[in-house]
Protein backbone atom coordinates (compact mmCIF):
# COMPACT_ATOMS: atom_id res chain seq x y z
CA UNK A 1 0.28 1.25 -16.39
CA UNK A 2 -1.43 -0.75 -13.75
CA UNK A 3 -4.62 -2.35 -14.19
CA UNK A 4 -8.07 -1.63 -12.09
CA UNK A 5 -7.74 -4.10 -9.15
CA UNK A 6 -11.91 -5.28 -9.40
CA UNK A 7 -12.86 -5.65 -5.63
CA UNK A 8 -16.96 -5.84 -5.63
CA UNK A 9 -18.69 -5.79 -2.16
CA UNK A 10 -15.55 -3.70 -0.68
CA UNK A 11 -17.23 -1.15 2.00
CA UNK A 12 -15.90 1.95 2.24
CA UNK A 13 -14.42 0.98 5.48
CA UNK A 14 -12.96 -2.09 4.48
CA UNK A 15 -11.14 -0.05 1.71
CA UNK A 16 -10.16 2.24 4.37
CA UNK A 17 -8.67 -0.56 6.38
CA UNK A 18 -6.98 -2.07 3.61
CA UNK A 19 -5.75 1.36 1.88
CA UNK A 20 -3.83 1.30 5.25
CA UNK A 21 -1.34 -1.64 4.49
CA UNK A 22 -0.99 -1.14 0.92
CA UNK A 23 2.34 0.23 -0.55
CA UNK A 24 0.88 2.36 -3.65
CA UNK A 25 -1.65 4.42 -3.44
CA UNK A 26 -5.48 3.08 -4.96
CA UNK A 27 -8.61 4.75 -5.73
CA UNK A 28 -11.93 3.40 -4.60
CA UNK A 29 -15.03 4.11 -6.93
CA UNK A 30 -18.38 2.20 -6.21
CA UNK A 31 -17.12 -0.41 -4.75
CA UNK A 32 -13.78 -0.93 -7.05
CA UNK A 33 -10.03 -0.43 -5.95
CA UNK A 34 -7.57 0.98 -8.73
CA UNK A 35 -4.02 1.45 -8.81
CA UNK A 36 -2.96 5.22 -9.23
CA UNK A 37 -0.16 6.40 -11.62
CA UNK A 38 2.13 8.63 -10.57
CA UNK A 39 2.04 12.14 -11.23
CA UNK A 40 3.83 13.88 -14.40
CA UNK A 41 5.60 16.97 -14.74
CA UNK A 42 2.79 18.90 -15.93
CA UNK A 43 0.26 17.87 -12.92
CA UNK A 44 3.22 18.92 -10.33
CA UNK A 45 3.55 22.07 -12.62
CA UNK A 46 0.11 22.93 -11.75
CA UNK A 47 -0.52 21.64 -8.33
CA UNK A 48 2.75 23.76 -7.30
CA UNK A 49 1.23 27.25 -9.34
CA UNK A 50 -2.47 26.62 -8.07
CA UNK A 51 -1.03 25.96 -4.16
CA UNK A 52 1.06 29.77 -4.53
CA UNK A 53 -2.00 31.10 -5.41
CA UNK A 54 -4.12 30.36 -2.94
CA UNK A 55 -1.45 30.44 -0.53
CA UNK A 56 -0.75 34.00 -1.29
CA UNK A 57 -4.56 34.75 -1.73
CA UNK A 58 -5.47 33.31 2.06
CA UNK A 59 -2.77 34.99 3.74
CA UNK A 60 -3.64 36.77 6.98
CA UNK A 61 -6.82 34.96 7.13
CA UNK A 62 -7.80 32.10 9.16
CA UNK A 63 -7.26 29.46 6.99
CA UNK A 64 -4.55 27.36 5.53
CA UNK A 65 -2.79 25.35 2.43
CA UNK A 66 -0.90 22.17 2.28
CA UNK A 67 0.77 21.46 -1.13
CA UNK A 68 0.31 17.64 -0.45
CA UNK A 69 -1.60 15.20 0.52
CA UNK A 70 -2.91 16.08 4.57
C-alpha cells in the first residue's frame, strides 16, 4: 500500500494543477495529497449494482448516470 504523500500549504488549485501530471490517482484532504489504492472486487461489485439502479430508476427523465469517473 502506498503511503500519504504529506504536502502542507498545497492550495486546492495547486493540487488541481499537479493532480493533472500525475500518473495515479491522489486524494487531497486539508491540505495533504494521498495515493489511492485501487479498487477490489467487492467495491466494483457494488459501484456496478448501485449504477443499474439508478440507471433504471432515472430512465425517461432528464437526467443521467455514468458508471465512472466523469
Amino acid at each position: 500500500m502506498n503511503l500519504p504523500q504529506p504536502r502542507p500549504g498545497f492550495s486546492p488549485q495547486e493540487y488541481l494543477e499537479w493532480e493533472k501530471l500525475q500518473e495515479t490517482r491522489n486524494e487531497y484532504i486539508a491540505g495533504e495529497v494521498f495515493a489511492m489504492v485501487g479498487a477490489r472486487d467487492a467495491h466494483n461489485t457494488v459501484s456496478g449494482n448501485l449504477y443499474m439502479l439508478f440507471r433504471t430508476h432515472l430512465r425517461g427523465g432528464p437526467c443521467r448516470t455514468f458508471a465512472v469517473d466523469m
